[in-house]
Protein backbone atom coordinates (compact mmCIF):
# COMPACT_ATOMS: atom_id res chain seq x y z
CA UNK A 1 22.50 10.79 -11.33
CA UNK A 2 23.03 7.69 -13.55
CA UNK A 3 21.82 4.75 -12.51
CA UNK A 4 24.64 2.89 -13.13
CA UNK A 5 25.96 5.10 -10.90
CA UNK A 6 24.04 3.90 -7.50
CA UNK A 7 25.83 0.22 -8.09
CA UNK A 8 29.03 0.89 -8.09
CA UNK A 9 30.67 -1.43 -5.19
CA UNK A 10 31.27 1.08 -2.66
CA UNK A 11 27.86 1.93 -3.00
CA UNK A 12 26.48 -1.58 -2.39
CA UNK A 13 28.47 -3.61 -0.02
CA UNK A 14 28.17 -1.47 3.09
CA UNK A 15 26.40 -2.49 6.47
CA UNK A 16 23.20 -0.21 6.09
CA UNK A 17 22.93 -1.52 2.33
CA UNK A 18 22.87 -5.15 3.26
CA UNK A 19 20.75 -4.86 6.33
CA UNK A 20 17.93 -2.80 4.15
CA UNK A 21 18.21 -5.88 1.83
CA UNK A 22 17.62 -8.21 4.69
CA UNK A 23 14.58 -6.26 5.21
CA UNK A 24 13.51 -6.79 1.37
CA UNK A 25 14.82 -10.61 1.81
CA UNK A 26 12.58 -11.12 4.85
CA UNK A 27 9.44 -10.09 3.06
CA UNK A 28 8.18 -13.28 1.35
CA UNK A 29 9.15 -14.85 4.78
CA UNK A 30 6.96 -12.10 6.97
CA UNK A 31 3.65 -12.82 4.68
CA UNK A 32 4.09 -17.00 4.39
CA UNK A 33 4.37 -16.62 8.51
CA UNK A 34 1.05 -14.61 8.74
CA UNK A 35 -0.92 -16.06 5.94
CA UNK A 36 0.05 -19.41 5.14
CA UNK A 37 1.13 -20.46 8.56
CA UNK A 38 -1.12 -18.20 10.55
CA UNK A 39 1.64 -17.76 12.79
CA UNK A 40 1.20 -14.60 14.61
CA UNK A 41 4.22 -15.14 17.00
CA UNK A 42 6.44 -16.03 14.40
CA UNK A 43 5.19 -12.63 12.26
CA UNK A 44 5.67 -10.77 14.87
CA UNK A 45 9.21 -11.50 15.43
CA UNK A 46 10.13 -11.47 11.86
CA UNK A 47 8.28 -7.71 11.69
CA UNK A 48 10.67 -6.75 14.95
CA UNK A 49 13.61 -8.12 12.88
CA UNK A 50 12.69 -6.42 9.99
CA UNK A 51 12.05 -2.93 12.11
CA UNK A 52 15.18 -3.13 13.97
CA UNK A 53 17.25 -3.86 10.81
CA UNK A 54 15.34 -0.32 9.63
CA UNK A 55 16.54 1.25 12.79
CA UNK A 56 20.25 0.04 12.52
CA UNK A 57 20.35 0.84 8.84
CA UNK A 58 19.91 4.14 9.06
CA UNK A 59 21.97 4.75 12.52
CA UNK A 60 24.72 2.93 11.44
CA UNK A 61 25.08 5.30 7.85
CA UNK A 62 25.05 8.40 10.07
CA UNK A 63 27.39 7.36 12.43
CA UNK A 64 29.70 5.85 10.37
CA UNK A 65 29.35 8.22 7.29
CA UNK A 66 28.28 5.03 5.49
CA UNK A 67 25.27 7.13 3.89
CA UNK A 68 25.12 6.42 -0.52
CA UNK A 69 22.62 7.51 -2.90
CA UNK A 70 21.99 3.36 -3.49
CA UNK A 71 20.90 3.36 0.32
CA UNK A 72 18.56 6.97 0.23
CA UNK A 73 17.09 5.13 -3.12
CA UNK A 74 16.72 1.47 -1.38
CA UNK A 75 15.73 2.00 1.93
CA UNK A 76 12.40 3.80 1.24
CA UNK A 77 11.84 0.75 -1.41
CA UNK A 78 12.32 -1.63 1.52
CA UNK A 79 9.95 0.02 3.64
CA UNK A 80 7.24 0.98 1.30
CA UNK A 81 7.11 -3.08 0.35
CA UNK A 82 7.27 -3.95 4.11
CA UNK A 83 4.71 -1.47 4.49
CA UNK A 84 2.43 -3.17 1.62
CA UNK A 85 3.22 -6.58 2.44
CA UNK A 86 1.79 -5.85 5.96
CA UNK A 87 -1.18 -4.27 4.93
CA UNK A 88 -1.76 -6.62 2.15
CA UNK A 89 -1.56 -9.29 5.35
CA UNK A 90 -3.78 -7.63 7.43
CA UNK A 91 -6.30 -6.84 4.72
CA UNK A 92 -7.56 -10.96 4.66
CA UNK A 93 -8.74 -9.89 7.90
CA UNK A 94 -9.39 -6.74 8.53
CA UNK A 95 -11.36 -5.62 5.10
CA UNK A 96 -11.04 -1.72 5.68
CA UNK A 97 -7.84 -2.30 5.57
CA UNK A 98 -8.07 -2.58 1.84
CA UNK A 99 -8.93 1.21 1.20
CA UNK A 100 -5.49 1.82 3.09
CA UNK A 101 -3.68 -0.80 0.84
CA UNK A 102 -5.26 1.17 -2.68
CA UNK A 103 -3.70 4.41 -0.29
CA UNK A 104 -0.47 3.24 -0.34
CA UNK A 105 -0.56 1.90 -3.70
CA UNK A 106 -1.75 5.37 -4.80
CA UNK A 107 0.83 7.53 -2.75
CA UNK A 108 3.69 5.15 -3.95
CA UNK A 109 2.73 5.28 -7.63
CA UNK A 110 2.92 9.39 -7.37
CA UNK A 111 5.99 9.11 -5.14
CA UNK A 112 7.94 6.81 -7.82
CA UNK A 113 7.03 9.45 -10.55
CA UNK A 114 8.08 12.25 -8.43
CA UNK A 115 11.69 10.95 -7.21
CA UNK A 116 12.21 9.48 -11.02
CA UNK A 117 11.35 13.39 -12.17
CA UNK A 118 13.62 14.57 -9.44
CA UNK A 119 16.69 12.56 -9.93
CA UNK A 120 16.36 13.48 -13.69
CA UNK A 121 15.78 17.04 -13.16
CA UNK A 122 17.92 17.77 -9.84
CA UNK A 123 20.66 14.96 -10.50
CA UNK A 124 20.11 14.11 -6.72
CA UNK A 125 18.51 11.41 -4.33
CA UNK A 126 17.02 12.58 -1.31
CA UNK A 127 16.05 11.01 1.85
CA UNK A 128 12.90 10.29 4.22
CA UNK A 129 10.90 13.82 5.81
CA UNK A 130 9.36 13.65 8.80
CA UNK A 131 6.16 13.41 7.45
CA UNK A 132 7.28 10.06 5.65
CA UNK A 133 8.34 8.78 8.74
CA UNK A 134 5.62 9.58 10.87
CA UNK A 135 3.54 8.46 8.07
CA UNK A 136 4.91 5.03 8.45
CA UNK A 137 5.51 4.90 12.24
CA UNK A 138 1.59 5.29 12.28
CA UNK A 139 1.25 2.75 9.31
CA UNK A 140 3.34 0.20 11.78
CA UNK A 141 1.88 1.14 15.16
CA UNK A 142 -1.74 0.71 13.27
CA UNK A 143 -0.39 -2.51 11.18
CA UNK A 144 1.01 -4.00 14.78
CA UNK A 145 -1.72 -2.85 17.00
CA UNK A 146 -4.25 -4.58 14.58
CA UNK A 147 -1.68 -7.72 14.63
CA UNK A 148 -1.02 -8.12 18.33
CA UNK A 149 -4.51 -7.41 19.53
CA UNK A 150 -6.84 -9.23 16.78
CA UNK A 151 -9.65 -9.39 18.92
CA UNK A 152 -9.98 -5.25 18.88
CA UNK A 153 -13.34 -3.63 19.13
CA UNK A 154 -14.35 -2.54 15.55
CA UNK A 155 -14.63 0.99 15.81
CA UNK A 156 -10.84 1.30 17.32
CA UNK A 157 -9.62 -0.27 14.71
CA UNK A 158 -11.83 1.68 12.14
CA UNK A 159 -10.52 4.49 14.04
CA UNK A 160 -6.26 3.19 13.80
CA UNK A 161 -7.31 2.28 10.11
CA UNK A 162 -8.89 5.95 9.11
CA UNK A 163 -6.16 8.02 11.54
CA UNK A 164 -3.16 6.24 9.29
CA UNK A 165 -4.97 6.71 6.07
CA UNK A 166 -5.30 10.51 6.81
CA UNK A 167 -1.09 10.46 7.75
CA UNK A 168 -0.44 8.54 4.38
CA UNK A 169 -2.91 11.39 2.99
CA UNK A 170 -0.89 14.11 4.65
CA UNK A 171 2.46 12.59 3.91
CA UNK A 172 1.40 12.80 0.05
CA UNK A 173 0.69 16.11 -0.05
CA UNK A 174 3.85 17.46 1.84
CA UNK A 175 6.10 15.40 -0.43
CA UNK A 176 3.91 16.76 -3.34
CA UNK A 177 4.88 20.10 -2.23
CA UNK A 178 8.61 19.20 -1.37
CA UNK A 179 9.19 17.96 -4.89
CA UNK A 180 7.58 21.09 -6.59
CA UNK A 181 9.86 23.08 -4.62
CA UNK A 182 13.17 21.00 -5.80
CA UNK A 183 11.89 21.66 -9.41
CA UNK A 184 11.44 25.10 -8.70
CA UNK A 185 14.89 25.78 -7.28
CA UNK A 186 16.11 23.26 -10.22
CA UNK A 187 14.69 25.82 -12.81
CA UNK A 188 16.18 28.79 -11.07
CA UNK A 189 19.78 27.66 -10.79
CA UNK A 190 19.92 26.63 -14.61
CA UNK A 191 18.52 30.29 -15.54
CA UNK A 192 21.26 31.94 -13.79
């Protein structure tokens, strides 16, 4: 897969596209809100915008065969820096939440390497597993819980904090494994 490739215009200007680059758009927005306004309500809102443009996105490629290898390759981009911009938010007050931000940082790093090897080696994009989604449903649930409720006892949110850094742990290791096993099957097709 070339990246030239992932531009062309029927690739870009659909309805799941543009809505995952609201999501990237609203980013800046989302962290001036929470940490130079200190405007929870007004995070909050922006975060529901941004999560329901990540529902839509994907429902709306599905159902409207509007899927493209652009939108596999952008949405996990959007919500890996929504992801980090939250955390990074949270992190001024929450200080634990630092080890999950070097976490993220961590898995992403490894995750970029892997799909970059991928793409080169399988000529394909692939989209979210379960694990990566349940990985980041408990990254938001923790990340919103943490929001809404700032007034937590510590060890719950010790608890949220060390429950999602085990998921983002987990999630690692499975897509670790998934990748391997692309190469594998990679290998075997160009020996026969």
């Amino acid at each position: 897969m070339q990246v030239r490739e992932l531009f062309r215009k029927g690739q870009v200007l659909t309805i799941p596209n543009l809505l995952t680059m609201l999501r990237i758009v609203l980013l800046p927005f989302i962290i001036w809100s929470y940490v130079g306004l200190h405007n929870l309500p007004l995070t909050i809102v922006l975060l529901a915008v941004s999560a329901l443009s990540d529902v839509l996105d994907g429902a709306i490629a599905r159902k409207f065969n509007m899927v493209t290898d652009l939108g596999k390759a952008l949405d996990p981009v959007a919500d890996k820096l929504t992801q980090v911009s939250l955390v990074l938010c949270l992190a001024f007050t929450h200080p634990l939440m630092w080890y999950l931000l070097a976490f993220c940082v961590v898995r992403e790093t490894v995750m970029l390497i892997l799909g970059l090897i991928t793409m080169k080696r399988t000529n394909g994009v692939f989209s979210a597993k379960w694990y990566g989604k349940v990985s980041t449903a408990m990254l938001y649930a923790t990340g919103l819980s943490l929001l809404i409720f700032p007034k937590m006892p510590g060890w719950l949110s010790t608890l949220l904090v060390v429950l999602c850094m085990i998921c983002v742990l987990l999630a690692l290791v499975l897509y670790v494994r998934f990748h391997f096993g692309l190469w594998r099957r990679a290998a075997q097709k160009k020996d026969l």
